[in-house]
Protein backbone atom coordinates (compact mmCIF):
# COMPACT_ATOMS: atom_id res chain seq x y z
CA UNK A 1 -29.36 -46.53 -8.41
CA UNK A 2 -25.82 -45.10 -8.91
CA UNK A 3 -24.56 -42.52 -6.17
CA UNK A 4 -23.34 -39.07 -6.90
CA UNK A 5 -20.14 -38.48 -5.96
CA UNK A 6 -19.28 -36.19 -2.95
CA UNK A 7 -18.59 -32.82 -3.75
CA UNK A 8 -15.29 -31.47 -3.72
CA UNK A 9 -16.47 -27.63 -3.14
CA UNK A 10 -20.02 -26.77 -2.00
CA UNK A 11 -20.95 -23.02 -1.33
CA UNK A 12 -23.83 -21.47 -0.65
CA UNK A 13 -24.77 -17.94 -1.08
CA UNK A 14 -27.72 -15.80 0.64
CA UNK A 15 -28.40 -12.09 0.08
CA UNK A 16 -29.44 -9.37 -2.09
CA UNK A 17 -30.51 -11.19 -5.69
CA UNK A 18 -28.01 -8.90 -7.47
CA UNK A 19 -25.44 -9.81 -5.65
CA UNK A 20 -25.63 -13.10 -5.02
CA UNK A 21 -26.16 -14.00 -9.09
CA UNK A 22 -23.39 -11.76 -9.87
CA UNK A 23 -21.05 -13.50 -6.93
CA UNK A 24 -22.03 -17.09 -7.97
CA UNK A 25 -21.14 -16.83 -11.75
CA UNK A 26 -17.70 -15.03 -10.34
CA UNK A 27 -16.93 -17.93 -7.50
CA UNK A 28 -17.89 -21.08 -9.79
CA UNK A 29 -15.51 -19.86 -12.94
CA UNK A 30 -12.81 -19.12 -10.26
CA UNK A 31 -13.19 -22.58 -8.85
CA UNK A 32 -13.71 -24.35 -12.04
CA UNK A 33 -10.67 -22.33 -13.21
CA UNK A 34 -8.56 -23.73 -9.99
CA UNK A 35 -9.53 -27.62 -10.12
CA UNK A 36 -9.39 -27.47 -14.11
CA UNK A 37 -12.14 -27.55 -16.50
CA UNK A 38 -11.84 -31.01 -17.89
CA UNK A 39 -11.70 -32.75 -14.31
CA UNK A 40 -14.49 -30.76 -12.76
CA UNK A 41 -18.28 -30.21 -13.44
CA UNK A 42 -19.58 -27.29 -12.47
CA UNK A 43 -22.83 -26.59 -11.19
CA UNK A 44 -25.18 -23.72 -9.87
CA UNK A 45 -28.68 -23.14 -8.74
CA UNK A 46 -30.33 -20.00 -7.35
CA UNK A 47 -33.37 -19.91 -5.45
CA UNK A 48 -35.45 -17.53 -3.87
CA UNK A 49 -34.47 -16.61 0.22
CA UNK A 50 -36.69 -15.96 3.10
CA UNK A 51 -36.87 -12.06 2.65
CA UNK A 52 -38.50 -10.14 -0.09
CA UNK A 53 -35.46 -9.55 -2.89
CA UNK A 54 -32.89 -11.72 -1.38
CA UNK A 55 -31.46 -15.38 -3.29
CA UNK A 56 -30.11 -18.25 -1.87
CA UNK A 57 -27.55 -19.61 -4.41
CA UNK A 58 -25.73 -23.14 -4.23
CA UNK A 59 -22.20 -24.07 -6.41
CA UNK A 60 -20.73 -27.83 -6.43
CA UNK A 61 -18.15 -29.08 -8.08
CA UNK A 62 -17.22 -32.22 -8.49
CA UNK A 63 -15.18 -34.14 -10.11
CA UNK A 64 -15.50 -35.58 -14.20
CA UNK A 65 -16.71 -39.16 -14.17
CA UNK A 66 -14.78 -41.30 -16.41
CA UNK A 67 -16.29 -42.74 -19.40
């Protein structure tokens, strides 16, 4: 089984659903902007937090493997 490759950014977000989806989408274009597009991939996933109306989001990125 192939290994991922270690992240070069991991974040994770936890608060208010609003905020946090509208935080994520504006932290993972920054970073993808910063490290370049075509070197890094991107990726985001939100779930649901401990209180009532709060998300826990999660950004890697990591870098493009070569084909």
């Amino acid at each position: 089984m192939p290994t991922r490759p270690r992240p070069l950014v991991a974040v994770r977000l936890i608060g208010p659903t609003a905020s946090v989806t509208a935080h994520a989408a504006t932290i993972a274009a920054q970073l993808a902007a910063y490290y370049g597009r075509e070197h890094v991939t991107c990726r985001t996933s939100t779930r649901p937090a401990g209180y009532s109306g709060e998300s826990r989001a999660y950004i890697t990125i990591t870098r493009k493997e070569s084909s």
